[in-house]
PDB file of N, CA and C in Angstrom:
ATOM      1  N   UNK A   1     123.364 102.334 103.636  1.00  0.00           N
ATOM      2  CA  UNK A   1     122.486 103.497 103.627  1.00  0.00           C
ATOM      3  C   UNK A   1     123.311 104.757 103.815  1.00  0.00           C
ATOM      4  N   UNK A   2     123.053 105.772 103.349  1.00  0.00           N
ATOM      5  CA  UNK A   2     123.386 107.079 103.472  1.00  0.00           C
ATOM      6  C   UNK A   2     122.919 108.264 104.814  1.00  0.00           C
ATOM      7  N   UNK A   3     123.469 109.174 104.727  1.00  0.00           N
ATOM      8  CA  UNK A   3     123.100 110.379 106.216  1.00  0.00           C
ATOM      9  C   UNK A   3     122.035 110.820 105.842  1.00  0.00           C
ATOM     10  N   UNK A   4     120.925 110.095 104.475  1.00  0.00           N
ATOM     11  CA  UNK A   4     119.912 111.138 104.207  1.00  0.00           C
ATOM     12  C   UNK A   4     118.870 110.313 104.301  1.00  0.00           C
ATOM     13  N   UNK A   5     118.398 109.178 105.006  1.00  0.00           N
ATOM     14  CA  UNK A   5     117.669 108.142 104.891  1.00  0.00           C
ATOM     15  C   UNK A   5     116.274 108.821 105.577  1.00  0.00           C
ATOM     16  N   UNK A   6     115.558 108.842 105.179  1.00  0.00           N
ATOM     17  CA  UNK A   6     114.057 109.193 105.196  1.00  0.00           C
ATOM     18  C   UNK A   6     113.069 107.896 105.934  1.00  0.00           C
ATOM     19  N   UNK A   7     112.099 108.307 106.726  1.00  0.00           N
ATOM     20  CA  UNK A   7     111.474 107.663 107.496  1.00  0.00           C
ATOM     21  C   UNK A   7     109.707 108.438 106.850  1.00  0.00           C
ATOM     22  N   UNK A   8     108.761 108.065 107.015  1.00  0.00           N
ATOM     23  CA  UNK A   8     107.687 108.478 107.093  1.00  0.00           C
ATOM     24  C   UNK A   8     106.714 107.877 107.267  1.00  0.00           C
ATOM     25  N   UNK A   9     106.172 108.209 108.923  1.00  0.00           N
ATOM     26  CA  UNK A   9     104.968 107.630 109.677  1.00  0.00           C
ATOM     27  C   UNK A   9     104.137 108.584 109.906  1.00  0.00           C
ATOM     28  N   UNK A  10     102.783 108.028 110.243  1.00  0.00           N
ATOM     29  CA  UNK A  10     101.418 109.121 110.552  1.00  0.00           C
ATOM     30  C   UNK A  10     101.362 108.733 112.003  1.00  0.00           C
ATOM     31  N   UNK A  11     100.652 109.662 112.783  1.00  0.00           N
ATOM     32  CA  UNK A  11     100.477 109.444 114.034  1.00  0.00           C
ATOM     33  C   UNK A  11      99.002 110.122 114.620  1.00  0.00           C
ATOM     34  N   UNK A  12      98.600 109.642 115.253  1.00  0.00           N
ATOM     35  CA  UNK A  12      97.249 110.445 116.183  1.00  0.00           C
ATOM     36  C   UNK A  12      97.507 111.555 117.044  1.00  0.00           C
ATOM     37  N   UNK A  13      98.730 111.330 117.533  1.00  0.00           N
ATOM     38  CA  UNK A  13      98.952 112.194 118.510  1.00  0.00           C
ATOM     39  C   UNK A  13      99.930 113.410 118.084  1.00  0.00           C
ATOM     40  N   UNK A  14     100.668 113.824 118.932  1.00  0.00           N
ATOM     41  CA  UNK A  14     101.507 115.031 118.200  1.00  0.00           C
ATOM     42  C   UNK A  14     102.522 114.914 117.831  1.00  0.00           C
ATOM     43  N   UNK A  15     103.509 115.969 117.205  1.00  0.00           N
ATOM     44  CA  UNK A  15     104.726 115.272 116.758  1.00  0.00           C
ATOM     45  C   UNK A  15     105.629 115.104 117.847  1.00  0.00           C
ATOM     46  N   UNK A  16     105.891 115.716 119.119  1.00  0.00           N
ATOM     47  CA  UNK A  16     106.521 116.226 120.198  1.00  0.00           C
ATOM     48  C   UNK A  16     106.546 114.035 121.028  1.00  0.00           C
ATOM     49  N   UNK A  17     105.204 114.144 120.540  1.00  0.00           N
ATOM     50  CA  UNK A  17     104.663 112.638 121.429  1.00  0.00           C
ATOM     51  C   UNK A  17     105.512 111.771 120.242  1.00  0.00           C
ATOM     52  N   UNK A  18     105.525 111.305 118.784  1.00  0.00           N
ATOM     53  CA  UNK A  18     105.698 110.566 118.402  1.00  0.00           C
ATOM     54  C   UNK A  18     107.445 110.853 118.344  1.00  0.00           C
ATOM     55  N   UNK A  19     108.372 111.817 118.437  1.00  0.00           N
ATOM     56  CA  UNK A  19     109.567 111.848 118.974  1.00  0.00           C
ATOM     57  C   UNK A  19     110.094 111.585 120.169  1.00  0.00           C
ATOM     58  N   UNK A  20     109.351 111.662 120.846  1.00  0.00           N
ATOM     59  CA  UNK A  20     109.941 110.851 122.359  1.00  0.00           C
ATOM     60  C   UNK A  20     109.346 109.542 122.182  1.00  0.00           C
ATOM     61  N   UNK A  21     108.454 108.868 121.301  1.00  0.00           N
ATOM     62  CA  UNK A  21     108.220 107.613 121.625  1.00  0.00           C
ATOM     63  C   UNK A  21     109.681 106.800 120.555  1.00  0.00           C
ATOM     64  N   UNK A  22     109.910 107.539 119.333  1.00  0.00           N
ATOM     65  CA  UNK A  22     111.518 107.425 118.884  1.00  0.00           C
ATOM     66  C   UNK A  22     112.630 107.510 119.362  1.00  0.00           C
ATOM     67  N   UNK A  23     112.232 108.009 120.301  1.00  0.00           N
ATOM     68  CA  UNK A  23     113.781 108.322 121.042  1.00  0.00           C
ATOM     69  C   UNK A  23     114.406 107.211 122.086  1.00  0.00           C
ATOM     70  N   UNK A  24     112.510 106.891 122.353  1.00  0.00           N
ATOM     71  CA  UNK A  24     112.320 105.396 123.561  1.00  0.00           C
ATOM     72  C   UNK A  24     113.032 104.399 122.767  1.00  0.00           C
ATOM     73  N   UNK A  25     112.621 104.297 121.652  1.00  0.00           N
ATOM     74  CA  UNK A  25     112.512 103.034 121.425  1.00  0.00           C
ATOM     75  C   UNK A  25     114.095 102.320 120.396  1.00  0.00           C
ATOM     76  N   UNK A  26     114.797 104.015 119.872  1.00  0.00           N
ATOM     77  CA  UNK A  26     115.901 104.047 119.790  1.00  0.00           C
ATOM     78  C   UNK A  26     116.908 103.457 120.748  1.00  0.00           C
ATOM     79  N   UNK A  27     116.716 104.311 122.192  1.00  0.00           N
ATOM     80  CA  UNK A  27     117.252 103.563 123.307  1.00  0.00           C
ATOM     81  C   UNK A  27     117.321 102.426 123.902  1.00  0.00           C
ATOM     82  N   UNK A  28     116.123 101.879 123.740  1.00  0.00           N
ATOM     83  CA  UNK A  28     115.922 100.891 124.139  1.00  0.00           C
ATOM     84  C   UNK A  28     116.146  99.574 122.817  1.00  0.00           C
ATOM     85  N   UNK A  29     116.389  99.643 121.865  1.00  0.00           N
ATOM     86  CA  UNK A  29     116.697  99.317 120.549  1.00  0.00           C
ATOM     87  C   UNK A  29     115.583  98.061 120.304  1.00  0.00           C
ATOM     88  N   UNK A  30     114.083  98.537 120.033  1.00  0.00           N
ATOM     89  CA  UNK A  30     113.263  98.524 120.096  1.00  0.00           C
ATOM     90  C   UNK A  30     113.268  97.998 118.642  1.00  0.00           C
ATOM     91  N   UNK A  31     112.363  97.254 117.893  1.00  0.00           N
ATOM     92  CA  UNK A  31     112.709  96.193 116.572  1.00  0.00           C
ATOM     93  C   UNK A  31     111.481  97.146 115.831  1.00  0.00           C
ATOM     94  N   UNK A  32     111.856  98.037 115.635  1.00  0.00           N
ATOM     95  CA  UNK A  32     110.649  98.831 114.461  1.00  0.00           C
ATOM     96  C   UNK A  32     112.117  99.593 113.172  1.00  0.00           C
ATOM     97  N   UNK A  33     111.638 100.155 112.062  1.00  0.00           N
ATOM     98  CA  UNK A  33     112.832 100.540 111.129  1.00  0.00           C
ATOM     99  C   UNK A  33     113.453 101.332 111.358  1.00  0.00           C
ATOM    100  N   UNK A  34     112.985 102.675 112.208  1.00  0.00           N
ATOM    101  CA  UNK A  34     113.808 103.790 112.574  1.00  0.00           C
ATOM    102  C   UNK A  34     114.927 103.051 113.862  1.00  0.00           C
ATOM    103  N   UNK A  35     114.280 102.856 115.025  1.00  0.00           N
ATOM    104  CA  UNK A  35     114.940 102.439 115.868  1.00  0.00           C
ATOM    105  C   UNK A  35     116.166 101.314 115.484  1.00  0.00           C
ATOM    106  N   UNK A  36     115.969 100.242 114.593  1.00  0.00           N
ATOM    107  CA  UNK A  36     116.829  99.919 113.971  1.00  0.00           C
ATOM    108  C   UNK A  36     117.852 100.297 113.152  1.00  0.00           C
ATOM    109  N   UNK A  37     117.355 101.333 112.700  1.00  0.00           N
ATOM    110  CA  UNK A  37     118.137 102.001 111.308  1.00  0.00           C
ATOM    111  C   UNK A  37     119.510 102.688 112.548  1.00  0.00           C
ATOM    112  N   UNK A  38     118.890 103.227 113.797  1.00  0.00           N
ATOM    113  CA  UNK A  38     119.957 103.981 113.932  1.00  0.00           C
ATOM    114  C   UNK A  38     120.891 103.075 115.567  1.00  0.00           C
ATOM    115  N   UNK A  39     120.324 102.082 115.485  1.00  0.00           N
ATOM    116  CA  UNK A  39     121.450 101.374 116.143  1.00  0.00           C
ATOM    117  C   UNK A  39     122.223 100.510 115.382  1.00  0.00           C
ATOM    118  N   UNK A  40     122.083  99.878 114.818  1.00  0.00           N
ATOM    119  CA  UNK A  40     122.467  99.215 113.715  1.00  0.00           C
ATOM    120  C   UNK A  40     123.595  99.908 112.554  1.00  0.00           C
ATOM    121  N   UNK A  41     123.309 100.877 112.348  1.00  0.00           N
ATOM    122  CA  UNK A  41     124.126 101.435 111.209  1.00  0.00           C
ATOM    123  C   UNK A  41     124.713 102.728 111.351  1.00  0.00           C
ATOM    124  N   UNK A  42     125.428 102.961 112.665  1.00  0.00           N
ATOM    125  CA  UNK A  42     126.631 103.561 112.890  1.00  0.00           C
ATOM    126  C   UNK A  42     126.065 105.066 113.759  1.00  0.00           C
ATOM    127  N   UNK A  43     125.495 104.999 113.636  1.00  0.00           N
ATOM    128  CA  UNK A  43     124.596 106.531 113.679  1.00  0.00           C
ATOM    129  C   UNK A  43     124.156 106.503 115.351  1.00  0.00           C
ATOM    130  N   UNK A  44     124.253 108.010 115.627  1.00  0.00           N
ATOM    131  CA  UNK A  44     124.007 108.286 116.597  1.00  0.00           C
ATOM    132  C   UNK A  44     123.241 109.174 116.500  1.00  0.00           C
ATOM    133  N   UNK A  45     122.433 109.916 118.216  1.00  0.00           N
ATOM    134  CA  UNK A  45     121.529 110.693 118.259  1.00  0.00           C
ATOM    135  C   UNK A  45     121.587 112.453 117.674  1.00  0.00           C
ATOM    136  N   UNK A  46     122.553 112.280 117.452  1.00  0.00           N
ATOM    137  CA  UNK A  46     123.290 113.739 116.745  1.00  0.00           C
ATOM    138  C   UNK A  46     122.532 113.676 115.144  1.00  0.00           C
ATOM    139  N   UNK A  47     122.415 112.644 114.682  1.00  0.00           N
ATOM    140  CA  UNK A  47     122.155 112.505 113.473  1.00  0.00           C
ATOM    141  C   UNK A  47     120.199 112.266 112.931  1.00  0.00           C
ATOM    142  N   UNK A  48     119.804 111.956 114.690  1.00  0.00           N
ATOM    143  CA  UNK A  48     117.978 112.262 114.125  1.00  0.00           C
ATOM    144  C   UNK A  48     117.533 113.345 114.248  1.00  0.00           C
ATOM    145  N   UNK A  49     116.847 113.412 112.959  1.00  0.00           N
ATOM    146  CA  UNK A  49     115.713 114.944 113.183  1.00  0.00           C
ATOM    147  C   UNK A  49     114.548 114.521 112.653  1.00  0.00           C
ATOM    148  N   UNK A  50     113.709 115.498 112.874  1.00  0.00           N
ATOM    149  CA  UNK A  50     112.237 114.885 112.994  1.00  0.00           C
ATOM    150  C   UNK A  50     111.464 115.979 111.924  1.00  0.00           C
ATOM    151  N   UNK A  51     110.561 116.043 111.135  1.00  0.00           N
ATOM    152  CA  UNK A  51     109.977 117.252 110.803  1.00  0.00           C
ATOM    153  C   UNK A  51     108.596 116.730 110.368  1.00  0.00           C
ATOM    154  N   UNK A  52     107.631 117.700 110.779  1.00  0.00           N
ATOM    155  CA  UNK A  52     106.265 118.003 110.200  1.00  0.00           C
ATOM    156  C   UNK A  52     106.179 118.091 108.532  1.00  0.00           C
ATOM    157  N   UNK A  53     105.399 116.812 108.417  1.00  0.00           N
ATOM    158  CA  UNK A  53     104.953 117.506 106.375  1.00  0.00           C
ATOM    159  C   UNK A  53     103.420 118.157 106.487  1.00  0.00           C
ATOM    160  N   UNK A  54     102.743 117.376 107.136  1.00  0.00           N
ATOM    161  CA  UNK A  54     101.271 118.048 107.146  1.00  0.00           C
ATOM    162  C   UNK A  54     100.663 117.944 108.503  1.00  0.00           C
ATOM    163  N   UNK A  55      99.998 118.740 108.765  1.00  0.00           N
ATOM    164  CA  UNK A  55      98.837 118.049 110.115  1.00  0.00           C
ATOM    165  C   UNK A  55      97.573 118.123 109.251  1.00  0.00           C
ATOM    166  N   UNK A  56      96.733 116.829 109.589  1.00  0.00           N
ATOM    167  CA  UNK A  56      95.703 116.372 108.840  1.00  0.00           C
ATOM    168  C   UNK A  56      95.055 116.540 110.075  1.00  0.00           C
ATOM    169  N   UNK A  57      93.517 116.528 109.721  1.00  0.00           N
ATOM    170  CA  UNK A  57      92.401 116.151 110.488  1.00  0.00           C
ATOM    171  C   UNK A  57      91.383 115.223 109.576  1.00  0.00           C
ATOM    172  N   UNK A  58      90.974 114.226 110.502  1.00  0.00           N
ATOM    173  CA  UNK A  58      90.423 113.684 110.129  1.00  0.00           C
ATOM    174  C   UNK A  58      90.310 111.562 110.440  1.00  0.00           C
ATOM    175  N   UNK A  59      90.185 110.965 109.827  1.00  0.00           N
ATOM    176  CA  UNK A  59      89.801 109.475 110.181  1.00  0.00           C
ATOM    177  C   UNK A  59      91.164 109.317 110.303  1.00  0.00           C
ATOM    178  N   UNK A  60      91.324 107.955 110.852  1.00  0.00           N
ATOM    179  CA  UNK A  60      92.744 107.168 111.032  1.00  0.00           C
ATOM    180  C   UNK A  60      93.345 106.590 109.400  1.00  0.00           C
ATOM    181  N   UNK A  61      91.942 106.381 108.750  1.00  0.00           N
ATOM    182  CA  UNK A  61      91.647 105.548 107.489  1.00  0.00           C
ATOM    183  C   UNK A  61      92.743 106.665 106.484  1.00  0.00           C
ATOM    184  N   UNK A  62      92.142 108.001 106.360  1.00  0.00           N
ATOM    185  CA  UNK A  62      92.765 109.325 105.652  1.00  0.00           C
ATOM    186  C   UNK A  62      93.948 109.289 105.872  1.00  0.00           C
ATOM    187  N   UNK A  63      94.399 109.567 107.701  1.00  0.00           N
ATOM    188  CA  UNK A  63      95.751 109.477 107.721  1.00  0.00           C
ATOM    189  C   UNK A  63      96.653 108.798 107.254  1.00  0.00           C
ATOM    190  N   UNK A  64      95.932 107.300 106.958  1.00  0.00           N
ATOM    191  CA  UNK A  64      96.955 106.328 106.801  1.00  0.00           C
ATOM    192  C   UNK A  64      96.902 105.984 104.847  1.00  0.00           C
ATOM    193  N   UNK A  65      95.898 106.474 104.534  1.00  0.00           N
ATOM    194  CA  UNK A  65      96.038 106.520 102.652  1.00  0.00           C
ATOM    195  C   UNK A  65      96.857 107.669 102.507  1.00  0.00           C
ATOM    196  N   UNK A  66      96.831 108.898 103.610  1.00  0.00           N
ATOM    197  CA  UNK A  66      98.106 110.084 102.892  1.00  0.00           C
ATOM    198  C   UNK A  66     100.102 109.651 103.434  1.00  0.00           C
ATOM    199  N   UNK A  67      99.778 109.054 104.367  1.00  0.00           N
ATOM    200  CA  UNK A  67     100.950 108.205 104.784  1.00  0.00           C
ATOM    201  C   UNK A  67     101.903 107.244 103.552  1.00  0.00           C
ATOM    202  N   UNK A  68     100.923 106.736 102.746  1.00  0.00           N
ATOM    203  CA  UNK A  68     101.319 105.698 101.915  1.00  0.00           C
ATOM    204  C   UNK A  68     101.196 106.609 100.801  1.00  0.00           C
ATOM    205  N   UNK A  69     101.010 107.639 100.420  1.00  0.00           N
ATOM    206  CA  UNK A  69     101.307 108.911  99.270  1.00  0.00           C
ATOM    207  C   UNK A  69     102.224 109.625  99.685  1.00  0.00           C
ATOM    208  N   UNK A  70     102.815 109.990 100.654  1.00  0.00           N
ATOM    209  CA  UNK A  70     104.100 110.940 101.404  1.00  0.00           C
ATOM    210  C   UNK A  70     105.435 109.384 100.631  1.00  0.00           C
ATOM    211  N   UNK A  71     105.311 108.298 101.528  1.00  0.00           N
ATOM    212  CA  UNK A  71     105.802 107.318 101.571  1.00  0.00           C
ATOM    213  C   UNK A  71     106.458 106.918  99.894  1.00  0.00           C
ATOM    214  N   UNK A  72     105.428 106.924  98.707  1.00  0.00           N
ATOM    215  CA  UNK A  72     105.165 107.003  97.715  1.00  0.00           C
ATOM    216  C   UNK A  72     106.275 108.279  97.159  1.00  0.00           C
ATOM    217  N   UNK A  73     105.598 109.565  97.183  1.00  0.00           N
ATOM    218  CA  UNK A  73     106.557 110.650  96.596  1.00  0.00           C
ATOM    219  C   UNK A  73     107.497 110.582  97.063  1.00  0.00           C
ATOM    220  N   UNK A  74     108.269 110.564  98.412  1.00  0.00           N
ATOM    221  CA  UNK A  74     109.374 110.723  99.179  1.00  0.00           C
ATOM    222  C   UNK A  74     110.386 109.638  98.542  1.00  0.00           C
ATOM    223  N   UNK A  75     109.903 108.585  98.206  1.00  0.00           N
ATOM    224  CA  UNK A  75     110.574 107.276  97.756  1.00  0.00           C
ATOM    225  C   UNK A  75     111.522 106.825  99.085  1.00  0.00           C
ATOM    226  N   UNK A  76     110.505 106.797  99.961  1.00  0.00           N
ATOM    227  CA  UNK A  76     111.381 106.435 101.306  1.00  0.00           C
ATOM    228  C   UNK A  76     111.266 104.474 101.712  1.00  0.00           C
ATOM    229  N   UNK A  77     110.465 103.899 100.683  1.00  0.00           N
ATOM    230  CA  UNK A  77     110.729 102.685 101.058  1.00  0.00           C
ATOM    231  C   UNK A  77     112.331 101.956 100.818  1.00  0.00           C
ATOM    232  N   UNK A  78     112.192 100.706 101.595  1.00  0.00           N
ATOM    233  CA  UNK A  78     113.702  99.873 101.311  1.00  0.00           C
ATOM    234  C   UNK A  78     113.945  99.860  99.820  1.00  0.00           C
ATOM    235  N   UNK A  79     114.961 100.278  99.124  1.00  0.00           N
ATOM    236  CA  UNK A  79     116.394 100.156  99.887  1.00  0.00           C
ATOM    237  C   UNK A  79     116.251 102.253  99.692  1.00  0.00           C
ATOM    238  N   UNK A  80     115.406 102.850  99.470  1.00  0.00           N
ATOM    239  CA  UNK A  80     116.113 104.085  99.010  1.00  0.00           C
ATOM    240  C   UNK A  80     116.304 104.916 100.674  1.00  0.00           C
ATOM    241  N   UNK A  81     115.344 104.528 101.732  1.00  0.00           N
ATOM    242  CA  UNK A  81     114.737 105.294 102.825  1.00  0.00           C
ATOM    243  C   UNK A  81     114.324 104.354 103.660  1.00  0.00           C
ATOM    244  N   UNK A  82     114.381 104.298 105.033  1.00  0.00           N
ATOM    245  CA  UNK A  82     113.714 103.523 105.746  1.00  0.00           C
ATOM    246  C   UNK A  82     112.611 102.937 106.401  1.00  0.00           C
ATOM    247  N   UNK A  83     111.434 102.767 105.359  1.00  0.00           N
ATOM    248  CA  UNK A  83     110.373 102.307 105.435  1.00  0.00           C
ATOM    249  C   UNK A  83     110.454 101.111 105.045  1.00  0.00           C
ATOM    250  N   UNK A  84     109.445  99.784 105.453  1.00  0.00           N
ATOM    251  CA  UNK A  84     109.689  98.750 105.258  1.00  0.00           C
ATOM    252  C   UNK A  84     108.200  98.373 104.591  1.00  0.00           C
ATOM    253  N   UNK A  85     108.064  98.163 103.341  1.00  0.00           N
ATOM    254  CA  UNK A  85     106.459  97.824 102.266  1.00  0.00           C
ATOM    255  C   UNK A  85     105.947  96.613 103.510  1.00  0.00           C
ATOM    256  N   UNK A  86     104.991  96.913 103.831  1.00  0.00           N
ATOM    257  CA  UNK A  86     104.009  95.938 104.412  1.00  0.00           C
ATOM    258  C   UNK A  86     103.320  95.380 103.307  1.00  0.00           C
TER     259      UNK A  86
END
């Protein structure tokens, strides 16, 4: 993988909350793709950043059909980005 590997998750809560729960679980090397991606493959905390694409309102259902369209355009699934196709 490359320094440009792309992640993209939806969350309920804020972005502030879903970066410290990355940061947990980084540390703690926690078996989800991000947290993996960056113990595993050389990379350190110098190298995560986090950014806002949208704040939605609305159902969990919405969030999670625009999740899998971000996911989609971004072309962040395996092998290009680190999302893993459920």
């Amino acid at each position: 993988m490359n320094g440009n590997d792309v992640y993209v998750g939806e969350t309920g809560g804020t972005l502030y909350q879903r970066h410290l729960l990355n940061l947990s679980r980084i540390r703690t090397q926690h078996s989800d793709p991000v947290a993996e991606h960056f113990y595993t493959d050389g990379h350190s905390m110098d190298d995560f950043q986090i950014m806002g694409l949208e704040k939605l309102s609305g159902s969990d259902e919405y969030r999670k059909t625009m999740e899998q369209l971000w996911k989609s355009k971004l072309r962040t699934y395996r092998p290009y980005g680190i999302n893993v196709q459920e």
